[in-house]
PDB file of N, CA and C in Angstrom:
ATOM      1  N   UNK A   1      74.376  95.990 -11.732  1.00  0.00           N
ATOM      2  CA  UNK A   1      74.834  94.748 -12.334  1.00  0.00           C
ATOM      3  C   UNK A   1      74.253  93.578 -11.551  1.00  0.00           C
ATOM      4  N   UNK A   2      74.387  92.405 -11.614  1.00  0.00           N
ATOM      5  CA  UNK A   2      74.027  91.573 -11.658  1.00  0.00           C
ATOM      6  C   UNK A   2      74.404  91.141  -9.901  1.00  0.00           C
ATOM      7  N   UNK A   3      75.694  91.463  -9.913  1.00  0.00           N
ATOM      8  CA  UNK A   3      76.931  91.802  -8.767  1.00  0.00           C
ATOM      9  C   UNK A   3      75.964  92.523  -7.661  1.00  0.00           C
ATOM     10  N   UNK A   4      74.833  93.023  -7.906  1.00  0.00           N
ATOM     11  CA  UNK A   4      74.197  94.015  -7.313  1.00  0.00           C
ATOM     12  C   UNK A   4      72.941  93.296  -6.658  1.00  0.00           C
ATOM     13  N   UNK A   5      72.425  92.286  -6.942  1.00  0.00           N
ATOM     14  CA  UNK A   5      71.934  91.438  -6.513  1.00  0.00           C
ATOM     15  C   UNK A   5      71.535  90.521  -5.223  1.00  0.00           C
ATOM     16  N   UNK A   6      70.746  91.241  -4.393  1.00  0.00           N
ATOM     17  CA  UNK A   6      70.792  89.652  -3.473  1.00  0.00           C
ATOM     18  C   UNK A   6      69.290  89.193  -3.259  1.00  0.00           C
ATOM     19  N   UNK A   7      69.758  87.400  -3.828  1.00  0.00           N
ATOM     20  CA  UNK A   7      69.027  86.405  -4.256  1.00  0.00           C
ATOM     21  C   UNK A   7      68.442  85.857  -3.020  1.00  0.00           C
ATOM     22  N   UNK A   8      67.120  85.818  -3.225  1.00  0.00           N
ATOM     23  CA  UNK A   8      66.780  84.773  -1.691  1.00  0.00           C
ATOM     24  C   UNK A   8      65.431  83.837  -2.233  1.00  0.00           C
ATOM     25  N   UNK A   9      65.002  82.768  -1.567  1.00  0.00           N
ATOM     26  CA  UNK A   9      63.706  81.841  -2.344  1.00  0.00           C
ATOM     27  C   UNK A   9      62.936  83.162  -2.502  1.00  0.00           C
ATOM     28  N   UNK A  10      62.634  84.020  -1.485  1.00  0.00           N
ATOM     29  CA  UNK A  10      61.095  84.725  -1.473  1.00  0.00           C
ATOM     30  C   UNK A  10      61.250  85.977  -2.201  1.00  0.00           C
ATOM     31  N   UNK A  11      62.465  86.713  -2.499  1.00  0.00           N
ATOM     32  CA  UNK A  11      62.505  88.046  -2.923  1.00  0.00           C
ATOM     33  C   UNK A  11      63.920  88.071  -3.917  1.00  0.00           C
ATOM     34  N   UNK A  12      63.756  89.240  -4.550  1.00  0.00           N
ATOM     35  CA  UNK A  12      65.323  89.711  -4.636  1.00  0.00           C
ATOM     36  C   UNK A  12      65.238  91.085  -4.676  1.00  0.00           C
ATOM     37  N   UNK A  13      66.865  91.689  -3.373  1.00  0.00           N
ATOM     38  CA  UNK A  13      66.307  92.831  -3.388  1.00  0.00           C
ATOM     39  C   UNK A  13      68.117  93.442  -4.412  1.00  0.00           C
ATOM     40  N   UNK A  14      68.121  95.114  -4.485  1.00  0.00           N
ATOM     41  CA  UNK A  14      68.972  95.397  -5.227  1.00  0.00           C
ATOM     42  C   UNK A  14      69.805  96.507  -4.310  1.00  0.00           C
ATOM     43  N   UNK A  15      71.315  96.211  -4.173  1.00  0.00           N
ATOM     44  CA  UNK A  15      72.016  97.539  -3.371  1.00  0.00           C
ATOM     45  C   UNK A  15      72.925  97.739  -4.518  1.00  0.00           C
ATOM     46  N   UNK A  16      73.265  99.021  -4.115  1.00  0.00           N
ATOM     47  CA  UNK A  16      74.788  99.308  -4.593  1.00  0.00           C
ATOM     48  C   UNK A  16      75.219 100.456  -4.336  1.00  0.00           C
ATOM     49  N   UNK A  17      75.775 100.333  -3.337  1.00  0.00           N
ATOM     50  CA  UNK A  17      76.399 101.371  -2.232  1.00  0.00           C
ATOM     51  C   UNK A  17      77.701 102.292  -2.648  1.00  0.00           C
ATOM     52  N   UNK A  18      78.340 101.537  -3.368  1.00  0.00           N
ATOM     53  CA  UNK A  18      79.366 102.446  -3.731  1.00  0.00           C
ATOM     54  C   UNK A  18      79.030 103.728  -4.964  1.00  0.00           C
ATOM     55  N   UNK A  19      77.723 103.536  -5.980  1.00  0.00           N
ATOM     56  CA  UNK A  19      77.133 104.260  -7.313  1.00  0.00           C
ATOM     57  C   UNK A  19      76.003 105.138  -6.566  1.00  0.00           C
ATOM     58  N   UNK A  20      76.399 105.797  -5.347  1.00  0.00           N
ATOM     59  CA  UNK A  20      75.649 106.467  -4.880  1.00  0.00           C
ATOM     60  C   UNK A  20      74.694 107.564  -5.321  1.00  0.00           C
ATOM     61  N   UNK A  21      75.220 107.901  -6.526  1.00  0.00           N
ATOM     62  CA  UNK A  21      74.912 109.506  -6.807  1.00  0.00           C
ATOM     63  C   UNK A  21      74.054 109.612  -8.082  1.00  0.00           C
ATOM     64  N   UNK A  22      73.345 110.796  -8.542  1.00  0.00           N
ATOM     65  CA  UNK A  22      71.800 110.314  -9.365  1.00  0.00           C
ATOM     66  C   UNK A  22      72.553 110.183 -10.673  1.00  0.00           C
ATOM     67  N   UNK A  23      71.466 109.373 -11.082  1.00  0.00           N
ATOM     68  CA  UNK A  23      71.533 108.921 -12.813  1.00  0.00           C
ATOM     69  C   UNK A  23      70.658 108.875 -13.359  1.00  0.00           C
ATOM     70  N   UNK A  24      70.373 108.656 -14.459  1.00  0.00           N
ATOM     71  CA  UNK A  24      68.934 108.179 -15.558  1.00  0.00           C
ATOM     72  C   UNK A  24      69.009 107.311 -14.627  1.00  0.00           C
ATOM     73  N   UNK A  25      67.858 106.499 -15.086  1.00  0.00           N
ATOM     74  CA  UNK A  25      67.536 104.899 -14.460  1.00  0.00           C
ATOM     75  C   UNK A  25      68.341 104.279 -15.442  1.00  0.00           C
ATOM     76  N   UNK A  26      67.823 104.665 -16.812  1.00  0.00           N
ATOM     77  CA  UNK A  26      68.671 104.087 -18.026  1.00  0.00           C
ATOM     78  C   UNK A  26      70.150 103.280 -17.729  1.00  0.00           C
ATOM     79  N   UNK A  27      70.677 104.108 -16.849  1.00  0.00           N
ATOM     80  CA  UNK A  27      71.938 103.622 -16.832  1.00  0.00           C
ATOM     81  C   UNK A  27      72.210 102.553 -16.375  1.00  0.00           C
ATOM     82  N   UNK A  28      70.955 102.129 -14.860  1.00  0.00           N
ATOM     83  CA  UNK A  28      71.217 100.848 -13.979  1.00  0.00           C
ATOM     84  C   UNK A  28      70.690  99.788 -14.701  1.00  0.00           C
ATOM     85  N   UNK A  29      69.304 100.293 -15.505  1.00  0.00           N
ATOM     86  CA  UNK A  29      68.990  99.004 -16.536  1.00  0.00           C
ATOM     87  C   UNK A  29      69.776  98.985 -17.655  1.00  0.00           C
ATOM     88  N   UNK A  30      70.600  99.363 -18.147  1.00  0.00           N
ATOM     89  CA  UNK A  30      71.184  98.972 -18.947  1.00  0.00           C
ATOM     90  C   UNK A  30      72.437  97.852 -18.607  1.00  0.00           C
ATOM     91  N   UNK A  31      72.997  98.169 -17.352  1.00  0.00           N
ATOM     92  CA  UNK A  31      73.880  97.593 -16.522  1.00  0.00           C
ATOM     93  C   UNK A  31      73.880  96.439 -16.452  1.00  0.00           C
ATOM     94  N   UNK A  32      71.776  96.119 -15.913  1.00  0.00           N
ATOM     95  CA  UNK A  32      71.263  94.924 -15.623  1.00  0.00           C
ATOM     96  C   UNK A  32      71.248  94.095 -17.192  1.00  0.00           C
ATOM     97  N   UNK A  33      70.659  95.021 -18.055  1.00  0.00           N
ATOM     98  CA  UNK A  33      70.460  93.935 -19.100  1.00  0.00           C
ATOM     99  C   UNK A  33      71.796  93.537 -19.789  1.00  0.00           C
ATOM    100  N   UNK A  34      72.500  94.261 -19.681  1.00  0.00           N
ATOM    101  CA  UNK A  34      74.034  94.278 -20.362  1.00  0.00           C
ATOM    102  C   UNK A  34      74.278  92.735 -20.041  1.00  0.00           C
ATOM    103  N   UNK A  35      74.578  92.350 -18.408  1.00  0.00           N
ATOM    104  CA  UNK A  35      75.342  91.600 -17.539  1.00  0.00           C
ATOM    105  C   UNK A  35      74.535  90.023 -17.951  1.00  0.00           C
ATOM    106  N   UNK A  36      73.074  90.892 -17.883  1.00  0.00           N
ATOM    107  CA  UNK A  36      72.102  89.198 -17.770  1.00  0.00           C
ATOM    108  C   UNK A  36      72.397  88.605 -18.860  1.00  0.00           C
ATOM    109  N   UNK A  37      72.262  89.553 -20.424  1.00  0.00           N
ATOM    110  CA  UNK A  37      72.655  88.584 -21.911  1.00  0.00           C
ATOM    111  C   UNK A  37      74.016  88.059 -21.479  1.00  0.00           C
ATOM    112  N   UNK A  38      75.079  89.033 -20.864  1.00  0.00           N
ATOM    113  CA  UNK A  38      76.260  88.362 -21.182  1.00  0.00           C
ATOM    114  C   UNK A  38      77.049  87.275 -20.241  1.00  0.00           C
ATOM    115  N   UNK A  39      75.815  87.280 -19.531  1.00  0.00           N
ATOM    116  CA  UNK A  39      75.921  85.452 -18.801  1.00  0.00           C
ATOM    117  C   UNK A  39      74.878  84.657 -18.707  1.00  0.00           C
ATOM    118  N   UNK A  40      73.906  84.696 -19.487  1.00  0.00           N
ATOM    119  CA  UNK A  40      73.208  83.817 -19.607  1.00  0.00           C
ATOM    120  C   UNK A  40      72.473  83.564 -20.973  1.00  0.00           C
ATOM    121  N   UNK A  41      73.253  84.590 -21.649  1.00  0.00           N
ATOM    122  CA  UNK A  41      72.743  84.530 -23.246  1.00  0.00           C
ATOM    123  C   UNK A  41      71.460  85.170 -23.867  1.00  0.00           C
ATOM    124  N   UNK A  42      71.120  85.934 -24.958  1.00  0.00           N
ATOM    125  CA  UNK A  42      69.875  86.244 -25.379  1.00  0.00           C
ATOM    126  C   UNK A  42      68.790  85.469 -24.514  1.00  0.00           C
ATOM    127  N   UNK A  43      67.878  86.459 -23.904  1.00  0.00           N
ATOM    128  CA  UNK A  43      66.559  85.145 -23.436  1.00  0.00           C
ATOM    129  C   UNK A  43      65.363  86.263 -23.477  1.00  0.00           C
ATOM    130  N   UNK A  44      64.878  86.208 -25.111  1.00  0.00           N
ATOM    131  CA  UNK A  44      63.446  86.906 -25.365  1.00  0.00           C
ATOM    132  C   UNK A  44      62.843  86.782 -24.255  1.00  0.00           C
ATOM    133  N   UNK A  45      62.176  85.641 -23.604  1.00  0.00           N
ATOM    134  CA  UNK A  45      61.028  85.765 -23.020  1.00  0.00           C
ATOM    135  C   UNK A  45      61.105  86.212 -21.382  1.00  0.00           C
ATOM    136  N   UNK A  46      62.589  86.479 -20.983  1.00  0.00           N
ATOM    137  CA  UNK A  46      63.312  86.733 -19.565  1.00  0.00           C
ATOM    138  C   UNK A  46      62.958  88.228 -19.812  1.00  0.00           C
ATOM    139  N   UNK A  47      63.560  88.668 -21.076  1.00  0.00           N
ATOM    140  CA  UNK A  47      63.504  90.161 -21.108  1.00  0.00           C
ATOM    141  C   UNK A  47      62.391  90.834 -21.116  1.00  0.00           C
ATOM    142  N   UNK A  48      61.322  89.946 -21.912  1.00  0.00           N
ATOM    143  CA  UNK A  48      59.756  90.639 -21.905  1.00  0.00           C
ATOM    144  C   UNK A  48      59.020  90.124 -20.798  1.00  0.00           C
ATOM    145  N   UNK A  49      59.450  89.724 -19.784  1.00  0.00           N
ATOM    146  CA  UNK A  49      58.869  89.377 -18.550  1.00  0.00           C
ATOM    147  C   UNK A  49      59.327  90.159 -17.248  1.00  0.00           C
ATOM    148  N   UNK A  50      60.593  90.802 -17.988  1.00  0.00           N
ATOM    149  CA  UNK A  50      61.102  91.928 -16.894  1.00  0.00           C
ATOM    150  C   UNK A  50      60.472  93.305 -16.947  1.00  0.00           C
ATOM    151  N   UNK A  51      60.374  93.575 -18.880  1.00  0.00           N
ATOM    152  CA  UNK A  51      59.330  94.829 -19.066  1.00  0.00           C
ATOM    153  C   UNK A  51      57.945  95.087 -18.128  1.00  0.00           C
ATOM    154  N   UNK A  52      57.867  93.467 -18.296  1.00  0.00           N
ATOM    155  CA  UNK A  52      56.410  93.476 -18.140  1.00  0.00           C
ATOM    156  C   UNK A  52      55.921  94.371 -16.371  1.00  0.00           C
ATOM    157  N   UNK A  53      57.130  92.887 -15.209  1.00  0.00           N
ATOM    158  CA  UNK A  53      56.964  93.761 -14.140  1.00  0.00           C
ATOM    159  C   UNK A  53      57.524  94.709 -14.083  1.00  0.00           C
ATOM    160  N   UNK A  54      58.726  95.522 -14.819  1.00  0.00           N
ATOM    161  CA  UNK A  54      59.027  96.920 -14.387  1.00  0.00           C
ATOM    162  C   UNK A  54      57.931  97.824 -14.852  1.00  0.00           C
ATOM    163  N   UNK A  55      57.383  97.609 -15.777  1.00  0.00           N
ATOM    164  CA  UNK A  55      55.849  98.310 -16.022  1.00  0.00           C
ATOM    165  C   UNK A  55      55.799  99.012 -17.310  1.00  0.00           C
ATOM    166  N   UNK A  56      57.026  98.816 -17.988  1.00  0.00           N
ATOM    167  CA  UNK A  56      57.461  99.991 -19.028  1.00  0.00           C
ATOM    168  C   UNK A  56      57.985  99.036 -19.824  1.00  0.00           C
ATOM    169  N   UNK A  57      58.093  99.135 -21.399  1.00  0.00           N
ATOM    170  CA  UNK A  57      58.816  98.388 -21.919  1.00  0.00           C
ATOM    171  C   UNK A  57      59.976  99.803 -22.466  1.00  0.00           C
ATOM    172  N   UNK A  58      61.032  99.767 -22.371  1.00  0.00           N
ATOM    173  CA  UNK A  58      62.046 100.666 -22.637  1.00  0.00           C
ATOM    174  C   UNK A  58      62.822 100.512 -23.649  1.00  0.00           C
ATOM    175  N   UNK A  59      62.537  99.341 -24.203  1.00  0.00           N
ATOM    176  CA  UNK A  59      63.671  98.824 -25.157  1.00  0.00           C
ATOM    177  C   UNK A  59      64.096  99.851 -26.314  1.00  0.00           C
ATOM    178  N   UNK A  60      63.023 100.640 -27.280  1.00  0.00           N
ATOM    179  CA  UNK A  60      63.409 101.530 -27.637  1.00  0.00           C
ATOM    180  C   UNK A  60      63.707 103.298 -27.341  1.00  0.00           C
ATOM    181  N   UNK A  61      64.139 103.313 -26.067  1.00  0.00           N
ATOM    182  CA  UNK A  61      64.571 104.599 -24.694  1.00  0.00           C
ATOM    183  C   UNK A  61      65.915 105.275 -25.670  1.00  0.00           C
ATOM    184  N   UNK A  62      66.118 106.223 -26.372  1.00  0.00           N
ATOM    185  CA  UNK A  62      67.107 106.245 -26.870  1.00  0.00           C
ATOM    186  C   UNK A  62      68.408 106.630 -25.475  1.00  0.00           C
ATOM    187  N   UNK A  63      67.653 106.676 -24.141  1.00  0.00           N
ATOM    188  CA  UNK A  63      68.883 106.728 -23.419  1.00  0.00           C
ATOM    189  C   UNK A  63      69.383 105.745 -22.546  1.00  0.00           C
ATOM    190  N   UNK A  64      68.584 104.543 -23.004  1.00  0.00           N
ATOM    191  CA  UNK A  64      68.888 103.416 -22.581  1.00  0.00           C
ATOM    192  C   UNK A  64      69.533 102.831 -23.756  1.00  0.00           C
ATOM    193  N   UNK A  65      69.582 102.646 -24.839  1.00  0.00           N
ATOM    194  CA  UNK A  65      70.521 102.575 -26.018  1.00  0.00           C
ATOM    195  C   UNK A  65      71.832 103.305 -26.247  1.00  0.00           C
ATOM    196  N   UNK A  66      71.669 104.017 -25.463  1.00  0.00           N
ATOM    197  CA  UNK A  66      73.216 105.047 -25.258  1.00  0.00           C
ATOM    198  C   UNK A  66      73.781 104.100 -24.266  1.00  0.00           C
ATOM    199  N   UNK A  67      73.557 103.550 -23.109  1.00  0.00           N
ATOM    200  CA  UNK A  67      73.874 103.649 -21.840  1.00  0.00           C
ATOM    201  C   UNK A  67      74.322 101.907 -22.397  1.00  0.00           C
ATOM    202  N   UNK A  68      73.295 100.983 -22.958  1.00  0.00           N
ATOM    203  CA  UNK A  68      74.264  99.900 -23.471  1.00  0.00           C
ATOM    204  C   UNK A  68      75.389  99.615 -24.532  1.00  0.00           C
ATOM    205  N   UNK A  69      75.084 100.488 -24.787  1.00  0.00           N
ATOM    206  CA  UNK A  69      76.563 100.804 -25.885  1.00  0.00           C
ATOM    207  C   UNK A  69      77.755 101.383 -25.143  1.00  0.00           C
ATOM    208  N   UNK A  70      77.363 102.145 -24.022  1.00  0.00           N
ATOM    209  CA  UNK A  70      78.419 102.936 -23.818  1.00  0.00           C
ATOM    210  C   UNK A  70      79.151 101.143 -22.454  1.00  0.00           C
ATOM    211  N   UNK A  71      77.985 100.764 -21.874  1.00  0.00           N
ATOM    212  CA  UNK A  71      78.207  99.556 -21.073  1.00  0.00           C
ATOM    213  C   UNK A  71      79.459  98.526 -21.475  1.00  0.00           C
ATOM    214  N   UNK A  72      78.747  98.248 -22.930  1.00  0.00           N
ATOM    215  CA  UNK A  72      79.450  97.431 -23.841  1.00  0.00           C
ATOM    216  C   UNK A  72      80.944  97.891 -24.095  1.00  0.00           C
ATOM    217  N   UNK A  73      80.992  99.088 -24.413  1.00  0.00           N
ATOM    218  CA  UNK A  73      82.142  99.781 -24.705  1.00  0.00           C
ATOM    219  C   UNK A  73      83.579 100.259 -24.052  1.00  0.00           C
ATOM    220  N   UNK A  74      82.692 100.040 -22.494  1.00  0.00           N
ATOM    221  CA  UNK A  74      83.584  99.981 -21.339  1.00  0.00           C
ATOM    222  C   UNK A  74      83.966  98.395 -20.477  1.00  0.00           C
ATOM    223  N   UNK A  75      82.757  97.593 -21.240  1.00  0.00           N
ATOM    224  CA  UNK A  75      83.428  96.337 -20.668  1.00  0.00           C
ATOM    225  C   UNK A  75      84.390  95.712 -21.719  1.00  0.00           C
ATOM    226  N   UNK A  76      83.944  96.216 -23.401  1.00  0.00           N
ATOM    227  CA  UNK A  76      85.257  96.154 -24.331  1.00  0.00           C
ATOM    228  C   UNK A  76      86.947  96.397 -23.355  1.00  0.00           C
ATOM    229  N   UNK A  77      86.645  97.651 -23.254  1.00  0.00           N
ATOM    230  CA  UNK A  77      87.731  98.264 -22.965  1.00  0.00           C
ATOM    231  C   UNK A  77      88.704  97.655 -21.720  1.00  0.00           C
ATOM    232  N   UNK A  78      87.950  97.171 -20.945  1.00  0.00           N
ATOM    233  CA  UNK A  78      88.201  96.650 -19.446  1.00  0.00           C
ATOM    234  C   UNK A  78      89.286  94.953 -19.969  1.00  0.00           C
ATOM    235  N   UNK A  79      88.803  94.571 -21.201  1.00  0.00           N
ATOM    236  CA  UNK A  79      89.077  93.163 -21.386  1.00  0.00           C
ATOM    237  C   UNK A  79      90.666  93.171 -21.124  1.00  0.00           C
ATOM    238  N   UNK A  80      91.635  91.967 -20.364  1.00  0.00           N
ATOM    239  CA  UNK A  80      92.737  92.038 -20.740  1.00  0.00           C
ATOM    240  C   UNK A  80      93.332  91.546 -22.171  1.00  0.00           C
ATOM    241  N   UNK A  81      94.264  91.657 -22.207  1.00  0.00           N
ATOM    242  CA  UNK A  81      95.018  91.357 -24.051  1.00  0.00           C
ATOM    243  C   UNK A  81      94.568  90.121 -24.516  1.00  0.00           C
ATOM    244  N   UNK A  82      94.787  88.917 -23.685  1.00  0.00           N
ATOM    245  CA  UNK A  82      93.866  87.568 -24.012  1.00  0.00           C
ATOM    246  C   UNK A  82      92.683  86.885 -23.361  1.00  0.00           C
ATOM    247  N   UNK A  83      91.777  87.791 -22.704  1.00  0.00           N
ATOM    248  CA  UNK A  83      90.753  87.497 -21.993  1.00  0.00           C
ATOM    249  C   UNK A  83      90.614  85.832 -21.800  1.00  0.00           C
ATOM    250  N   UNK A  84      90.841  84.867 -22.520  1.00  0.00           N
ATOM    251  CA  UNK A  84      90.786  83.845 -22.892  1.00  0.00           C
ATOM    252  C   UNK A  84      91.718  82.766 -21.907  1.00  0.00           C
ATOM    253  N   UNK A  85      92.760  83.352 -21.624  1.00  0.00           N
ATOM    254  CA  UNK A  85      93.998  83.074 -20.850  1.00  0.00           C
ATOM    255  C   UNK A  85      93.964  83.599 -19.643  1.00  0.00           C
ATOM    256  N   UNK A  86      92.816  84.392 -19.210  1.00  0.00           N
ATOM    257  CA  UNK A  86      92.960  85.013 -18.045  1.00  0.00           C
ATOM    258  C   UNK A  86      91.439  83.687 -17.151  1.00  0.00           C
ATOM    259  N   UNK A  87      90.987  84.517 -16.222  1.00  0.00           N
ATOM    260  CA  UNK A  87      90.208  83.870 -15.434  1.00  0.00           C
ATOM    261  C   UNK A  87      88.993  82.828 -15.895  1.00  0.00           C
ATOM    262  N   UNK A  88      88.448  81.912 -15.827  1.00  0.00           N
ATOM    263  CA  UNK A  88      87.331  81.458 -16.290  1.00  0.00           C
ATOM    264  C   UNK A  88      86.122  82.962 -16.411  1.00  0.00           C
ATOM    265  N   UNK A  89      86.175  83.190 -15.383  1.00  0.00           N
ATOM    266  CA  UNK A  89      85.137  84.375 -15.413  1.00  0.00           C
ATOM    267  C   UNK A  89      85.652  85.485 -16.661  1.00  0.00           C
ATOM    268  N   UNK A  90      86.347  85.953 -16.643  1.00  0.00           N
ATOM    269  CA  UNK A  90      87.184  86.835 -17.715  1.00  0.00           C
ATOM    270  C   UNK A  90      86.564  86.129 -19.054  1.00  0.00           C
ATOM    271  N   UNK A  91      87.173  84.923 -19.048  1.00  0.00           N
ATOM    272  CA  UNK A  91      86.763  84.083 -20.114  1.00  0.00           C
ATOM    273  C   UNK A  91      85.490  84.354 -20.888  1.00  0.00           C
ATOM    274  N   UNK A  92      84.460  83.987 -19.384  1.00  0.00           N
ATOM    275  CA  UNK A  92      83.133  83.711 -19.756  1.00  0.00           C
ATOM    276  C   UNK A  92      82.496  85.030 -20.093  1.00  0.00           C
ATOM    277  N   UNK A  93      82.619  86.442 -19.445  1.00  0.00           N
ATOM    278  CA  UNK A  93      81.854  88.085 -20.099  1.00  0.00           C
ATOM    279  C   UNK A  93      82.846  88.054 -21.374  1.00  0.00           C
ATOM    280  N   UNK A  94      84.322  87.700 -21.773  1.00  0.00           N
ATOM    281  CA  UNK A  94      84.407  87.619 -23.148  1.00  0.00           C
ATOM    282  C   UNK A  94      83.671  86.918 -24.050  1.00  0.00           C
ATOM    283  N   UNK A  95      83.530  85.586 -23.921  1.00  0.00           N
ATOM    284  CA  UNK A  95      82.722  85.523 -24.947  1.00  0.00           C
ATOM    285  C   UNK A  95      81.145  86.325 -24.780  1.00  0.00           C
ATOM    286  N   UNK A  96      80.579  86.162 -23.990  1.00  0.00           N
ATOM    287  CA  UNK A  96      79.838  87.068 -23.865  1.00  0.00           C
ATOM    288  C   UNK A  96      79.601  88.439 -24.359  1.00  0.00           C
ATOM    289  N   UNK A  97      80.264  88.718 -23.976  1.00  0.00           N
ATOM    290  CA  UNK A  97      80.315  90.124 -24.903  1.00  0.00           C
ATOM    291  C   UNK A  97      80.954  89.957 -26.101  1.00  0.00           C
ATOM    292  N   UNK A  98      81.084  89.013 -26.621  1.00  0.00           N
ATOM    293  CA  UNK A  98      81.522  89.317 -28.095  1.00  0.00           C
ATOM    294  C   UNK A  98      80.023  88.529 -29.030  1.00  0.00           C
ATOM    295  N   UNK A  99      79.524  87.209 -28.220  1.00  0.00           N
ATOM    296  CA  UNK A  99      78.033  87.631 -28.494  1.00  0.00           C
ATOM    297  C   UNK A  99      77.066  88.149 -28.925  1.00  0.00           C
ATOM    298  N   UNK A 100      76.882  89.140 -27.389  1.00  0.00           N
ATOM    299  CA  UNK A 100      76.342  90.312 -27.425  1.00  0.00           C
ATOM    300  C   UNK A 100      76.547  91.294 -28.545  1.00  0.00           C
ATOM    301  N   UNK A 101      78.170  91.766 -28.572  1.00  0.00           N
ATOM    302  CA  UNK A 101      77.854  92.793 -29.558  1.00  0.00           C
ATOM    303  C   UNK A 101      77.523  92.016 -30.835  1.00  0.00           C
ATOM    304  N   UNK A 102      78.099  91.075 -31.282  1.00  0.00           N
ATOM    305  CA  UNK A 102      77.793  90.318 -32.549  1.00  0.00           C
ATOM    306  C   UNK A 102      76.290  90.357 -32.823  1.00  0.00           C
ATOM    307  N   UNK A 103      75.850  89.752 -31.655  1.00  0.00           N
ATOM    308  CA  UNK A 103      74.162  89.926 -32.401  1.00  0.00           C
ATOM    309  C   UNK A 103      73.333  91.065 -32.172  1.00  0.00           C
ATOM    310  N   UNK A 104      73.972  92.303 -31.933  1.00  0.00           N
ATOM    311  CA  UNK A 104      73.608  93.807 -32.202  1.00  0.00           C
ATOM    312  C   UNK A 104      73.780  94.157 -33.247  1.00  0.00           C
ATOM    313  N   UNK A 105      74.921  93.748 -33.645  1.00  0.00           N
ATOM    314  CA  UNK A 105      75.427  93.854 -35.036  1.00  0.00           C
ATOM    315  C   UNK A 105      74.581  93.871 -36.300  1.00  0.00           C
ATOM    316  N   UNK A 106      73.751  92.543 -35.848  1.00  0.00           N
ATOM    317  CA  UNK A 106      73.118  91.568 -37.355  1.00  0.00           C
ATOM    318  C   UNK A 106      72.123  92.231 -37.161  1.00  0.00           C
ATOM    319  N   UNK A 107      71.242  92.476 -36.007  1.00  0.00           N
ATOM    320  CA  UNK A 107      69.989  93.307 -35.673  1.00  0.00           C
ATOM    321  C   UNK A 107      70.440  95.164 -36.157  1.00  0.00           C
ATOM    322  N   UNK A 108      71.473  95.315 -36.231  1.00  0.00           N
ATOM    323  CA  UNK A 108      71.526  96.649 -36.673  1.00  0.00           C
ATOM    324  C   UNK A 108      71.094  97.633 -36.036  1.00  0.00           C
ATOM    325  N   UNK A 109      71.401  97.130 -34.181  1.00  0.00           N
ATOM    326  CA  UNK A 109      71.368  97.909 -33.185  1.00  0.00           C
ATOM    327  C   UNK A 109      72.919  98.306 -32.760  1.00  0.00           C
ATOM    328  N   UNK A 110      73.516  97.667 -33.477  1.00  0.00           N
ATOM    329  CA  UNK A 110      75.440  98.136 -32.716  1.00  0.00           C
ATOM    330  C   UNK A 110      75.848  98.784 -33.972  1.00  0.00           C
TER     331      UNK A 110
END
């Protein structure tokens, strides 16, 4: 996630110490792209500039399409009863993720 992050002028590098144990990759990029739309909104040209340096474009990975749905599905689930009423942050991955899935929706990827 995003959470996973540390930002500096010259680099950014990625930990996450507690998700120790193996996975697809699928799963961590999905994590990443999940988090980035749902705080900073759709950004075509962010996303095809990330393909570009990860070296692969994955977008159609059917196990990276599992892994954001299933992302989505668990940050659904996580929401409290009025997300809205709860934290600014709470606030802000709700709308976000309602967004997100919305414009999966219309694309006829959700």
């Amino acid at each position: 996630t995003l959470g996973n992050l540390l930002i500096a002028p010259d680099r950014i590098t990625g930990i996450d110490l507690e998700n120790d144990r193996p996975a697809p990759v699928a799963r961590d990029l999905s994590m990443l792209l999940v988090d980035h739309e749902i705080w900073f909104g759709p950004r075509p040209a962010a996303i095809a500039a990330f393909w570009q340096a990860y070296g692969e474009d994955l977008q159609d990975d059917p196990a990276l399409r599992f892994f954001i749905a299933l992302r989505l599905a668990r940050l659904w689930r996580e929401m409290p009863a009025d997300p809205r009423r709860s934290t600014p942050r709470r606030a802000h991955v709700w709308a976000g993720l309602q967004a997100m899935t919305a414009r999966l929706a219309a694309d006829g990827a959700g």
